[in-house]
Protein backbone atom coordinates (compact mmCIF):
# COMPACT_ATOMS: atom_id res chain seq x y z
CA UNK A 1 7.38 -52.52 1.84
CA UNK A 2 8.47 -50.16 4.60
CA UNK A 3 6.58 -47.20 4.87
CA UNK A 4 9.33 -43.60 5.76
CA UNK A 5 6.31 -41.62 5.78
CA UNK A 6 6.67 -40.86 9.79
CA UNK A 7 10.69 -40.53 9.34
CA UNK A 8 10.23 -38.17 7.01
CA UNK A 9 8.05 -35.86 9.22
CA UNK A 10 10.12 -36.33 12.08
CA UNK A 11 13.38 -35.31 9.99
CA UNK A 12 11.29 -32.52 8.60
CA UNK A 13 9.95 -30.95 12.20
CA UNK A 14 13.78 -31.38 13.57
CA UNK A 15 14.92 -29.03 10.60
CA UNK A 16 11.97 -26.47 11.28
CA UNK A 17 12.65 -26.58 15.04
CA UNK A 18 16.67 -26.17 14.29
CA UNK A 19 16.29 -23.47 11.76
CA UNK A 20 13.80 -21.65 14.49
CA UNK A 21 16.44 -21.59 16.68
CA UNK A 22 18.86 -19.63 14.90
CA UNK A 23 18.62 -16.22 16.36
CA UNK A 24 18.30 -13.31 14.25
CA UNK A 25 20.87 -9.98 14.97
CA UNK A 26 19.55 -7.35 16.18
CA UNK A 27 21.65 -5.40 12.67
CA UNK A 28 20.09 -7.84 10.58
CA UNK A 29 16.85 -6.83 12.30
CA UNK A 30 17.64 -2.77 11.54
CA UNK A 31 19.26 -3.74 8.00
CA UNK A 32 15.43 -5.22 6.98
CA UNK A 33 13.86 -2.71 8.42
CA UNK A 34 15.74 -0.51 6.38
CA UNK A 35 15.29 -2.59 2.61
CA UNK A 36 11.25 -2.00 3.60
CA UNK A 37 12.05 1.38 3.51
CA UNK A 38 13.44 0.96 -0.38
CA UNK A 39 11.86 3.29 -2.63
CA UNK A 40 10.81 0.93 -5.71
CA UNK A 41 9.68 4.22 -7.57
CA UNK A 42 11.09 7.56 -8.32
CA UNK A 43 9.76 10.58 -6.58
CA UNK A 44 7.24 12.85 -8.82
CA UNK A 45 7.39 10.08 -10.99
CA UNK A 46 10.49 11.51 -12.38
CA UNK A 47 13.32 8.83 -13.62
CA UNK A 48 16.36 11.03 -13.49
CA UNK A 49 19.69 10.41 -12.68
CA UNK A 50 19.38 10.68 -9.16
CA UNK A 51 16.57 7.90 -9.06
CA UNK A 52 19.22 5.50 -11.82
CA UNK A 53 22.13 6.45 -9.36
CA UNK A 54 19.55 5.66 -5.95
CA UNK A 55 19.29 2.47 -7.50
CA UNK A 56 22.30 1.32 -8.70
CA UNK A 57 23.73 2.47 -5.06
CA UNK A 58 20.78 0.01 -3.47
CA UNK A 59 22.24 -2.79 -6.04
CA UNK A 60 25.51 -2.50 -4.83
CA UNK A 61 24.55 -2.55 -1.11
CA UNK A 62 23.22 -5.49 -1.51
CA UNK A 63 25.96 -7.08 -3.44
CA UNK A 64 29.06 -5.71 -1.16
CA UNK A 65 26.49 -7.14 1.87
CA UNK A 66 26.41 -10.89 0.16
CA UNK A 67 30.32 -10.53 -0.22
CA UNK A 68 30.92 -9.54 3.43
CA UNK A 69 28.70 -12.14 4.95
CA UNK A 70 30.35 -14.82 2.79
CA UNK A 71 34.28 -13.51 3.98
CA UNK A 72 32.33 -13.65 7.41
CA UNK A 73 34.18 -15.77 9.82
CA UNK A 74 32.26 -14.57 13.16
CA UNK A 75 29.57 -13.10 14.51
CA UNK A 76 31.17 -10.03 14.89
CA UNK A 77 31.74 -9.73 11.14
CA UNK A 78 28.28 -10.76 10.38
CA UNK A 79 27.26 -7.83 12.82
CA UNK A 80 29.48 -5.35 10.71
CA UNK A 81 28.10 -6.26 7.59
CA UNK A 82 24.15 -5.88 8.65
CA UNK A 83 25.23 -2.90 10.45
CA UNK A 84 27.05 -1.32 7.20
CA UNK A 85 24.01 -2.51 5.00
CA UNK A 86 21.89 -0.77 6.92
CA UNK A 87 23.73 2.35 7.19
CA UNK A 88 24.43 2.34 3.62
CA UNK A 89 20.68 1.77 2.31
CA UNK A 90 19.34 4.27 5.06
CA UNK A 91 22.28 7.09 3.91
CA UNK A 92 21.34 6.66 0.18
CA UNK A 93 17.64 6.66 0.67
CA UNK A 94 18.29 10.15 2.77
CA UNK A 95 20.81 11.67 -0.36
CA UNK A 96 18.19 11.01 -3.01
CA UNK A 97 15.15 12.59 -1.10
CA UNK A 98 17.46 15.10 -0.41
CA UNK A 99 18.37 15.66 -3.63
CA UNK A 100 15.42 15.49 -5.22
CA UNK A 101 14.25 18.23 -2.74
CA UNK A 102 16.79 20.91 -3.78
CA UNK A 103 15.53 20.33 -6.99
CA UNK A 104 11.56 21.12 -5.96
CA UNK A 105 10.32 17.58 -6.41
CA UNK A 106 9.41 16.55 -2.54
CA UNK A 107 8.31 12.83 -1.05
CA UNK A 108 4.88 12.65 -1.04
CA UNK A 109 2.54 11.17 1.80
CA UNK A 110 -0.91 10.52 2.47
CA UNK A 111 -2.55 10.94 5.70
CA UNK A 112 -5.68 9.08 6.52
CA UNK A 113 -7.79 11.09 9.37
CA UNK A 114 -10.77 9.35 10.82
């Protein structure tokens, strides 16, 4: 019996090494940036129709995004669409804080002092 055991490592660290390779754009880079920026819960607490629209608008991002990188057919395509994505989750973050602000409800933060 023939033991694949070390082929199967070997194949295994040239698919690690090859995927490593791959460099990441520097939109895709700003576009992740940007989804760790995602609010994942309304401001105040408050689920109003700003906060439904905010994240139906993030939804759609992130659908039109898969769409454009899958009509992709270079790099500068896949550039647009990171670009855009960002853009477009950055701008809608920025309307509903805004938005919420007119309406007396502001972002809060916590500062930690030493």
């Amino acid at each position: 019996m023939k033991n694949y055991f070390p082929l199967s490592i070997f194949t295994l660290g040239l698919a690690t090494v090859g995927a490593a390779a791959v460099p990441i754009l520097q939109e895709e880079q700003m576009a992740r940036a940007e989804e760790a920026l995602i609010l994942t819960a309304p401001i105040a607490g408050i689920e109003n129709s700003l906060w439904f629209d905010y994240r139906i608008d993030v939804t759609e991002a992130q659908k039109e995004l898969t769409s454009d990188l899958r009509r992709a057919s270079d790099m500068e395509d896949n550039r647009d669409a990171w670009e855009e994505y960002a853009r477009e989750l950055k701008h809608e973050r920025y309307d509903y804080i805004e938005e919420m602000a007119e309406r007396g409800y502001r972002m809060g933060q916590v500062f930690f002092v030493d």
